[in-house]
Protein backbone atom coordinates (compact mmCIF):
# COMPACT_ATOMS: atom_id res chain seq x y z
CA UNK A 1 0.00 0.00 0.00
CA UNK A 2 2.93 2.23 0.95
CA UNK A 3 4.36 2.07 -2.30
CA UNK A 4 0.78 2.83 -4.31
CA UNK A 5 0.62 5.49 -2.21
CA UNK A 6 4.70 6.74 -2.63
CA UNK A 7 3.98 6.07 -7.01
CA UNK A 8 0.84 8.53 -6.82
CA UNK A 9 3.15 11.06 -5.20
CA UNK A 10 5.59 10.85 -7.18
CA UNK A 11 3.41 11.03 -10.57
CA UNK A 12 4.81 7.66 -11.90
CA UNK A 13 1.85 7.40 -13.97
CA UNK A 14 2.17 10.19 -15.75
CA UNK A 15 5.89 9.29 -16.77
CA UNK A 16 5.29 5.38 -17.30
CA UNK A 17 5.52 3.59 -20.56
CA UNK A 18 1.60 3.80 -21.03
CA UNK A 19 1.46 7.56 -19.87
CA UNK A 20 -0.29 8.69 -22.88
CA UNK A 21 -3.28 7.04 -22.24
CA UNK A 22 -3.26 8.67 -19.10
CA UNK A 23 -2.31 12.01 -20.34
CA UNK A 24 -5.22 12.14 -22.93
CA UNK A 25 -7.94 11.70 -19.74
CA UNK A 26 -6.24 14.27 -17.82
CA UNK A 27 -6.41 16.30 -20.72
CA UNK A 28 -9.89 15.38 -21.34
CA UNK A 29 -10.94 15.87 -17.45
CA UNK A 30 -9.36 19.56 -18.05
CA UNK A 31 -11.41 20.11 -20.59
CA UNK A 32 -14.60 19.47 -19.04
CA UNK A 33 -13.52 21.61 -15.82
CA UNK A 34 -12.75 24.30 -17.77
CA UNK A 35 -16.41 23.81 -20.05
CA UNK A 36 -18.09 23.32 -16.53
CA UNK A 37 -16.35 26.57 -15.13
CA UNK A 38 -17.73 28.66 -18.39
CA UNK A 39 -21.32 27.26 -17.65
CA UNK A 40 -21.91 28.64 -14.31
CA UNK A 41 -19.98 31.50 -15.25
CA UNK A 42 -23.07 32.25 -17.72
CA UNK A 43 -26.00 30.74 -15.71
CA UNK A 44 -24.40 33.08 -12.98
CA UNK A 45 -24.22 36.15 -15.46
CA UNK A 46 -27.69 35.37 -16.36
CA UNK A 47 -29.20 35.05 -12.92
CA UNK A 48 -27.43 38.60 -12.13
CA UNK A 49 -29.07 39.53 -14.94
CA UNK A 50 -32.80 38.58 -14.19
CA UNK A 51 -31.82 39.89 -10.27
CA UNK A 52 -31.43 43.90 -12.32
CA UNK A 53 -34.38 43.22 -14.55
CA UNK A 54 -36.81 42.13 -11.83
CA UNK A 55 -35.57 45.41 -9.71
CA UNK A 56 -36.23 47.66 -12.93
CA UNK A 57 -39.39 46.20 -13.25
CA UNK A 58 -40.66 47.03 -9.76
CA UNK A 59 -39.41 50.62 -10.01
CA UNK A 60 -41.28 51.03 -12.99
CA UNK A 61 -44.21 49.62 -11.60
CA UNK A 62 -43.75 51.76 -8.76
CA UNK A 63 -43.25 54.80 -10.81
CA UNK A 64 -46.31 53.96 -12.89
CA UNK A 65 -48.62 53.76 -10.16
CA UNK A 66 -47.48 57.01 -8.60
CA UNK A 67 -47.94 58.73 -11.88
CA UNK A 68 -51.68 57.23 -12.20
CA UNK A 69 -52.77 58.27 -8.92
CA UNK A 70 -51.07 62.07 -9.82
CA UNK A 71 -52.63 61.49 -13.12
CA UNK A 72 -56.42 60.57 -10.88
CA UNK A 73 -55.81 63.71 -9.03
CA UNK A 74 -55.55 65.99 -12.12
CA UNK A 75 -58.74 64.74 -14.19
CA UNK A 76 -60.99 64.95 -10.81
CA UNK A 77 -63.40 67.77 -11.66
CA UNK A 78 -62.69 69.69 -7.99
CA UNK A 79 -58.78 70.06 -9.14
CA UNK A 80 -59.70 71.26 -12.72
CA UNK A 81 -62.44 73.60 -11.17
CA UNK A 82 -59.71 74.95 -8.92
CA UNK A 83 -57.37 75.74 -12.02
CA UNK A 84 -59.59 77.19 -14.73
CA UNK A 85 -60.88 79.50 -11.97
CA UNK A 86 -57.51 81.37 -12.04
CA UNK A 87 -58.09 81.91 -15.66
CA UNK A 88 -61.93 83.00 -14.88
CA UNK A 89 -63.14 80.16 -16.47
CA UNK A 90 -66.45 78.55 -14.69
CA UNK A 91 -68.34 75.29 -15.29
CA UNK A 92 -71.37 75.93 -17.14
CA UNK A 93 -74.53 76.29 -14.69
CA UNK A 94 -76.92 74.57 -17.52
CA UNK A 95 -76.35 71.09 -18.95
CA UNK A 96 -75.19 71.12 -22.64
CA UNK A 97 -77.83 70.08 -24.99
CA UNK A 98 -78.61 67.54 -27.31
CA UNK A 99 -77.90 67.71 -31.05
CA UNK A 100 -80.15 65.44 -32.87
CA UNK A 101 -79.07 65.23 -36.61
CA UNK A 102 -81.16 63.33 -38.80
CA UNK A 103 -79.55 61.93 -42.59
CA UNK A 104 -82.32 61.40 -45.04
CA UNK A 105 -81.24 59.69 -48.46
């Protein structure tokens, strides 16, 4: 056992006679590290990714509501009585009549 253990140590079988066979898996076993490595690289790149998307998204949700509810508070008819009555303008104390128009061929 001592000497199995002493040969892995010392990297015999990367110098034996039938090293090449072992050279080409350690080769190949690089390979796939390194291919493995660039993969969660991405998927990690990507999941950063989503993270700043799904915070954009709730600020412009955020920023669309509060622009609504300003938007709410301009059409109501108190706010836009309020500003035309700088400029003297008043609503109308009759209701605006009908127009009936009728097309004969």
């Amino acid at each position: 056992m001592n000497s199995g253990f002493y040969n892995i140590l010392k990297a015999n079988f990367l110098i034996s006679s039938d090293a090449v066979k072992n050279w080409r898996f350690i080769v190949f076993c690089t390979l796939l590290a390194i291919i493995m490595i660039a993969c969660s690289h991405s998927a990690e790149r990507k999941v950063h990714k989503i993270a700043a998307l799904n915070h954009q998204v709730l600020e412009l949700r955020s920023e669309f509501l509060d622009v609504r509810s300003s938007l709410m508070k301009l059409k109501m008819e108190s706010t836009l009585t309020s500003k035309m009555a700088g400029r003297g303008i008043k609503p109308s104390e009759t209701p605006p009549n009908k127009i009936k128009i009728k097309i004969t061929d």
